[in-house]
Protein backbone atom coordinates (compact mmCIF):
# COMPACT_ATOMS: atom_id res chain seq x y z
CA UNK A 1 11.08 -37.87 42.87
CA UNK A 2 7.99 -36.61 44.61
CA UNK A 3 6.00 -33.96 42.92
CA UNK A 4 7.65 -35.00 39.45
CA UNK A 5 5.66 -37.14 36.55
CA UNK A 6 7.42 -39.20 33.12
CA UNK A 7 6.92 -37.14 30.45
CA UNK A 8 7.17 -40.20 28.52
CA UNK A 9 10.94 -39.56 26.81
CA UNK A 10 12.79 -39.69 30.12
CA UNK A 11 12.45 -36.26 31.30
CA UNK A 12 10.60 -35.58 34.54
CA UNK A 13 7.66 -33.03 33.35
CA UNK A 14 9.45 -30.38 36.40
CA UNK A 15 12.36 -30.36 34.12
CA UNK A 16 10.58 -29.34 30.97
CA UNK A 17 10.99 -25.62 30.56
CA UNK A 18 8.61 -24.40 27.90
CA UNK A 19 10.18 -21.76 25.41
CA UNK A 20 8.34 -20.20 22.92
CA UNK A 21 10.12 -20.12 19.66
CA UNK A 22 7.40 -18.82 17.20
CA UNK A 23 4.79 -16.26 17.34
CA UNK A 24 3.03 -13.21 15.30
CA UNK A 25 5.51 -10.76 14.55
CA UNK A 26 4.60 -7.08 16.05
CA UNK A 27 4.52 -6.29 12.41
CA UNK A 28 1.71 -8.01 11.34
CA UNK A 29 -1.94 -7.33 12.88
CA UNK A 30 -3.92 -10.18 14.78
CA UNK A 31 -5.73 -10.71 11.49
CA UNK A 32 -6.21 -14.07 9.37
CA UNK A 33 -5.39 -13.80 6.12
CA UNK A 34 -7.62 -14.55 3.19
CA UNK A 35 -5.26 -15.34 0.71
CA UNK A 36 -5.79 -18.51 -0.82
CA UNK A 37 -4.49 -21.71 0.57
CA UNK A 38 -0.98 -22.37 -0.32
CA UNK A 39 -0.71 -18.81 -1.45
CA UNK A 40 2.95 -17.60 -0.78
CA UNK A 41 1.99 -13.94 0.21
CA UNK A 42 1.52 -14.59 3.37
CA UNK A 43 5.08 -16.32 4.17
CA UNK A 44 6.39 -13.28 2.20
CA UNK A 45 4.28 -10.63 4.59
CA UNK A 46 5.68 -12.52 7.56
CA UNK A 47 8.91 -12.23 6.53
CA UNK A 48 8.76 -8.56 5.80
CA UNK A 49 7.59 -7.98 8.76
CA UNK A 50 10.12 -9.91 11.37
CA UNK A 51 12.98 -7.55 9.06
CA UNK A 52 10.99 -4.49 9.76
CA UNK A 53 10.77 -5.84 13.59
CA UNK A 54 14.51 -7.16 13.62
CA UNK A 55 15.98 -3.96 12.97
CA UNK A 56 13.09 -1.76 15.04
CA UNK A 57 12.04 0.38 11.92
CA UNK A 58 8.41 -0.07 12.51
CA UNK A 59 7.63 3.39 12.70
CA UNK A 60 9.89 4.67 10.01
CA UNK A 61 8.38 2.13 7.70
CA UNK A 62 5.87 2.82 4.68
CA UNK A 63 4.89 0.33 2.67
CA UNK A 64 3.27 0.86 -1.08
CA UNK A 65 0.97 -1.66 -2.58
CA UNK A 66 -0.67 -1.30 -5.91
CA UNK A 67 -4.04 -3.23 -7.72
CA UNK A 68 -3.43 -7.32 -7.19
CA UNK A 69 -3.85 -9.33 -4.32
CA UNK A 70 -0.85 -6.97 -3.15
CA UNK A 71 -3.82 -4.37 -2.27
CA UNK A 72 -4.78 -6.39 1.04
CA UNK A 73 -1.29 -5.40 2.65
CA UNK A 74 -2.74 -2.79 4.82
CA UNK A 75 -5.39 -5.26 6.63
CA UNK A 76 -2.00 -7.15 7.23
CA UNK A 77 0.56 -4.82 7.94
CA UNK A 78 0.62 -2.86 11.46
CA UNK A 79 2.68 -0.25 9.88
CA UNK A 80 1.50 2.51 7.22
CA UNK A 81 0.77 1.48 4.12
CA UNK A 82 0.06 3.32 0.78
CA UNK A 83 -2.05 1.99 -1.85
CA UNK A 84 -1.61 3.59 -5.18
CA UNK A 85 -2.47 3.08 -9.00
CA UNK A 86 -1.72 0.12 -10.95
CA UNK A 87 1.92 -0.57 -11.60
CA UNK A 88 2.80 3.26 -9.89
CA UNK A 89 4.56 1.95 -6.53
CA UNK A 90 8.43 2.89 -7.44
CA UNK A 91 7.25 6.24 -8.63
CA UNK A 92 5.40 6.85 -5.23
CA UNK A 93 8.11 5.50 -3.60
CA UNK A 94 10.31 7.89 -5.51
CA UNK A 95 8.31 10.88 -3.67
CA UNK A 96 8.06 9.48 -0.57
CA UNK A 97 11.83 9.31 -0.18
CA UNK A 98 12.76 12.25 -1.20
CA UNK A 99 10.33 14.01 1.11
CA UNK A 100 10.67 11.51 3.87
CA UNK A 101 14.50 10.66 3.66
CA UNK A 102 14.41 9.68 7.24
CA UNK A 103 11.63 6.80 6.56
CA UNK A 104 11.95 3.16 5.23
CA UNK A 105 10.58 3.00 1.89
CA UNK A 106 9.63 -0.44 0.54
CA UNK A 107 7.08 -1.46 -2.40
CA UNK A 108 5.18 -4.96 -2.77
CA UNK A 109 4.14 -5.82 -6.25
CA UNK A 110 3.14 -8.77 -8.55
CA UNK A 111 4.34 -9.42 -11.50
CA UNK A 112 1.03 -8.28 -13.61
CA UNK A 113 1.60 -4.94 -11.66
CA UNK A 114 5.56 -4.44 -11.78
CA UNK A 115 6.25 -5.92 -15.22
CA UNK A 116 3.61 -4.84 -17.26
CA UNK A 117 1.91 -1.58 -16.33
CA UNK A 118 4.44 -0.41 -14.33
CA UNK A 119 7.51 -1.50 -16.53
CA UNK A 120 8.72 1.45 -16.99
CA UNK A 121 8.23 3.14 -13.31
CA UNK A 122 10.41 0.07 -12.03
CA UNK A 123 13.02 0.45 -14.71
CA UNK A 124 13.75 3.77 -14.22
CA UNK A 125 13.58 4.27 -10.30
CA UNK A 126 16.64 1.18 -10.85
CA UNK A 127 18.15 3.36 -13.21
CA UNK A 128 18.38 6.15 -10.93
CA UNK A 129 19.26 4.27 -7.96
CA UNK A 130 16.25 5.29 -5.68
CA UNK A 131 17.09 4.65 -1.98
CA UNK A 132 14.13 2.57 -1.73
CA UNK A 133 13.71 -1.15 -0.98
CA UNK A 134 11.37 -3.28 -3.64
CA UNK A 135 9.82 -6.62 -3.26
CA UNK A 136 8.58 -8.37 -6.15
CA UNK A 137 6.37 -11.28 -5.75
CA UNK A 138 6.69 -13.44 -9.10
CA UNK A 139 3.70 -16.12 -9.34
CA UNK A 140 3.63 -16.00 -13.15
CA UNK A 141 0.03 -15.31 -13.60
CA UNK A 142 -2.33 -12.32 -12.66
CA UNK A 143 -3.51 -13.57 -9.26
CA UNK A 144 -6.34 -11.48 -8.46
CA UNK A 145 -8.44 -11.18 -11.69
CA UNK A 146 -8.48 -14.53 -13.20
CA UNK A 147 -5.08 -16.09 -13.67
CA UNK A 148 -4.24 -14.43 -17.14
CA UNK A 149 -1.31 -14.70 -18.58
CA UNK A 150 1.59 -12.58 -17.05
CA UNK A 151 4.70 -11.29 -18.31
CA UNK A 152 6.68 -13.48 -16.17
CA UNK A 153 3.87 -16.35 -17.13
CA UNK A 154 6.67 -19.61 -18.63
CA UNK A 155 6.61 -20.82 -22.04
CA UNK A 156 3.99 -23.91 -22.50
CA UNK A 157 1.75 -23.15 -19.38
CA UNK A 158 -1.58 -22.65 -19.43
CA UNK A 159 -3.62 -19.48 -18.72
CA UNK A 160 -7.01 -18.11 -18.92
CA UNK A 161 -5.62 -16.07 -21.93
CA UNK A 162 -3.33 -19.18 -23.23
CA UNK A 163 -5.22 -21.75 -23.11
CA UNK A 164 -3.20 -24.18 -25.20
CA UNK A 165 0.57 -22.77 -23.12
CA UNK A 166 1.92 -19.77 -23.68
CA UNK A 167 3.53 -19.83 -27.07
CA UNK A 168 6.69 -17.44 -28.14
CA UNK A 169 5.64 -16.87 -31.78
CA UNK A 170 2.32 -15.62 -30.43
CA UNK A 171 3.06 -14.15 -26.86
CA UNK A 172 6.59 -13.90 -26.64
CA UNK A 173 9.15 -14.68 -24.10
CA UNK A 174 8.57 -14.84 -20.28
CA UNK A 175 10.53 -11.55 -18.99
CA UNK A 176 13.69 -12.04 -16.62
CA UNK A 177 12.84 -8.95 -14.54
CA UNK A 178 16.17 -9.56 -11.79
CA UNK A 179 18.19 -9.87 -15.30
CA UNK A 180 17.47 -7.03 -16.73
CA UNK A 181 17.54 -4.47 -14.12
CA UNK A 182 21.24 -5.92 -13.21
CA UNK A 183 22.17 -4.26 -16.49
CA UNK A 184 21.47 -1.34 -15.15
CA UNK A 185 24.27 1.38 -13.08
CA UNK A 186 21.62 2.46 -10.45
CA UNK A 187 20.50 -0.49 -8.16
CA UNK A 188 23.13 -1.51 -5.60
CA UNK A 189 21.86 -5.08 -5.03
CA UNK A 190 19.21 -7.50 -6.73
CA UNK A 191 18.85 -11.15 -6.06
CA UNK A 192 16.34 -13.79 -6.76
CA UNK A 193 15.03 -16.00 -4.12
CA UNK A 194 11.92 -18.67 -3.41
CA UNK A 195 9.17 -19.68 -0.95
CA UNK A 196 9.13 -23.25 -2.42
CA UNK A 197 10.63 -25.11 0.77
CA UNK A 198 12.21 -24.19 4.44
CA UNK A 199 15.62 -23.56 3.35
CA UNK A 200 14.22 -20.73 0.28
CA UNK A 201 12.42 -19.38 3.13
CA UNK A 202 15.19 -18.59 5.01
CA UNK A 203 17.06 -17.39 2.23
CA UNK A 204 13.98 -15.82 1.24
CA UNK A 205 14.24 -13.85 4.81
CA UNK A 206 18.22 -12.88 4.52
CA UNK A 207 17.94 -11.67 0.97
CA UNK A 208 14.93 -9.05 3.05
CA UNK A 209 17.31 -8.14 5.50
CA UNK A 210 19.57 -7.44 3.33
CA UNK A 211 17.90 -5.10 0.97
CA UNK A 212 16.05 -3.14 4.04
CA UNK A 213 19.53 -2.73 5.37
CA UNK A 214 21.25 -1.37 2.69
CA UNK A 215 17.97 1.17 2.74
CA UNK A 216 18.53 2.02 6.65
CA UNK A 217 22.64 2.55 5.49
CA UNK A 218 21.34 4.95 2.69
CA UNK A 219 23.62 2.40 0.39
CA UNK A 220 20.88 3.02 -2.73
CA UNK A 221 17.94 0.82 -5.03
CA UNK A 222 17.53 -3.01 -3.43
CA UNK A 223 15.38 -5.40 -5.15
CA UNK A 224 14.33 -9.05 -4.34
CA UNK A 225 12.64 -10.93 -6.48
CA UNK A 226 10.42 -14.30 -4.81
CA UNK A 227 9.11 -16.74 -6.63
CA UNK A 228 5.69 -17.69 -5.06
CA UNK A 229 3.16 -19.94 -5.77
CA UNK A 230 -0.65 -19.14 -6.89
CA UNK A 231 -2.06 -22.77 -6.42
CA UNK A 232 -5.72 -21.50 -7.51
CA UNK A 233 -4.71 -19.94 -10.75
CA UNK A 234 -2.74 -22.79 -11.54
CA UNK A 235 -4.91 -25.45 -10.75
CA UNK A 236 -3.08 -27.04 -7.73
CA UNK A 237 -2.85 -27.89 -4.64
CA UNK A 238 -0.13 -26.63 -2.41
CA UNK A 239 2.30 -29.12 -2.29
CA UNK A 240 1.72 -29.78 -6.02
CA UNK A 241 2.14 -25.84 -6.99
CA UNK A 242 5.57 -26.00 -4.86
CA UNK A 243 7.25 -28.83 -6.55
CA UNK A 244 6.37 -26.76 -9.81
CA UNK A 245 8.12 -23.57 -8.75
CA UNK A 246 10.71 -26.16 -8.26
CA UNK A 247 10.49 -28.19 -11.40
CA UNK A 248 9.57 -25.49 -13.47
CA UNK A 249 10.08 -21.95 -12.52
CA UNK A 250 13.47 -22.05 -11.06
CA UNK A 251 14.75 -23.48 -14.72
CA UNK A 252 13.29 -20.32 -16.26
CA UNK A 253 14.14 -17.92 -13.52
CA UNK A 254 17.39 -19.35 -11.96
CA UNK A 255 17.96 -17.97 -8.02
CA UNK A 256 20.81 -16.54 -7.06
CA UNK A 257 22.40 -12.74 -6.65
CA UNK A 258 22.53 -11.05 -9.71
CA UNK A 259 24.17 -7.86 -8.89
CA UNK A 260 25.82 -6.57 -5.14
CA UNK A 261 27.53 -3.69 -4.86
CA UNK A 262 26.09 -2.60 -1.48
C-alpha cells in the first residue's frame, strides 16, 4: 500500500478519480450576476443556456429581451442578444424569423412586460403559430421598478400599488397567461413549469429542450411559462419566497402541459 493514503471512507486517495460534473455552460459569459439573491433568473439563464449548448445552436441563436430585469440578458448570454421596446419581443421575433429562418429565435420576458404591454404582441404571434421559442418568467410583480402589482400578481398579496392585497372588485383577476394562449390554433406546445425546488428545475430544463427543439424541427410557436421567485419585491428571503411559489402560486397557476401537439 505504499504511495497510497485513507481518504477517510475506505478508499485509498490513488483510487479517487476526480470527475467534474458541474461547470459554466459555454453559453453563459464568465460574468457574476447581479440579480438579487434568491432571484430565479439566473437558474432560468443557466438553463437556457445548457439547451442552447446541448443541441450546439449557439451560433444560430438570438435571443430578445425587453425593459425588466430581462434587459441584463446580454451581459449574461455569450450568444446575440436583442433588446427591444417594452412588451415588443414576439413581434421582433416575428421579423427575425422570417428573415432569418435558418436561426433559433427565442424571447425572455416578465410578466409586467409579456402580459401587460405586450398582451397583444404575445397573443397574436400564438395565434399565428410563429416558429419561435418564448420563455416567460412569471414572478407576479414588476421586478425591476418597484414591485408593483402585475397582471399575473395573486389575489390578497401585497404590492407597492396594493397595499392592502390585490383585491378583484378593484384590480381584477390574476391572468392565466399558459391558459389562455392554449385556446388558441397556432402554438404547437405550452406548458407551465417552476424553479421552486431540484426536481422543478429539472423539469424546468426538459420543458426548454423541448420547446427549442420543436423550433430546430420547424414544428411551430413553443411557450414555457416558469414560475420564479422575486424575494426582494416580496419581502423574503430565499427559502421563504420558494415555499410561497409553492404554497401559493402553484394553487393559482397549476403546472403542468397545457397544450402539445408538436
Amino acid at each position: 500500500m505504499r504511495g497510497k493514503k485513507s481518504s477517510g471512507f475506505g478508499v485509498q486517495s490513488s483510487e479517487i478519480e476526480i470527475k467534474k460534473v458541474f461547470g459554466r455552460p459555454d453559453g453563459l459569459k464568465d460574468v457574476p450576476f447581479r440579480f438579487c439573491t434568491g432571484c430565479g433568473h439566473g437558474v432560468i439563464h443557466r438553463l437556457i443556456s445548457e439547451t442552447v449548448d446541448s443541441f450546439g445552436i449557439r451560433e444560430r441563436t438570438i435571443g430578445i429581451a425587453p425593459v425588466g430585469c430581462a434587459v441584463f440578458a446580454y451581459d449574461y448570454f455569450n450568444f446575440d442578444i436583442l433588446e427591444v421596446a417594452h412588451g415588443r419581443p414576439p413581434a421582433a421575433a416575428t421579423g427575425l424569423k422570417r428573415v432569418l429562418p435558418d436561426r433559433i429565435i427565442f424571447s425572455y420576458q416578465g410578466d409586467g412586460d409579456l402580459a401587460a404591454i405586450g398582451t397583444a404582441e404575445i397573443i397574436h404571434a400564438a395565434n399565428r403559430g410563429e416558429d419561435i421559442t418564448v420563455i416567460f418568467v412569471n414572478n407576479a410583480t414588476y421586478g425591476m421598478t418597484g414591485g408593483q402589482m402585475a397582471p399575473t400578481t395573486i389575489l390578497g398579496q401585497k404590492t407597492t400599488t396594493t397595499p392592502r392585497g390585490r383585491d378583484s372588485k378593484i384590480e381584477g383577476y390574476p391572468l392565466k397567461v399558459s391558459e389562455l394562449l392554449s385556446s388558441l390554433e397556432g402554438p404547437v406546445y405550452i406548458e407551465r413549469v417552476s424553479v421552486d425546488s431540484p426536481k422543478n428545475i429539472l423539469s424546468s430544463k426538459r420543458a426548454i429542450m423541448k420547446a427549442f427543439k420543436n423550433q430546430i424541427d420547424g414544428k411551430g410557436f413553443s411557450f414555457v411559462e416558469v414560475l420564479s421567485s422575486c424575494p426582494t419585491d416580496w419581502g423574503m428571503d430565499p427559502v421563504e419566497s420558494s415555499a410561497w411559489i409553492r404554497d401559493e402560486m402553484i394553487k393559482v397557476f397549476p403546472l403542468g402541459v397545457f397544450k402539445d401537439v408538436s
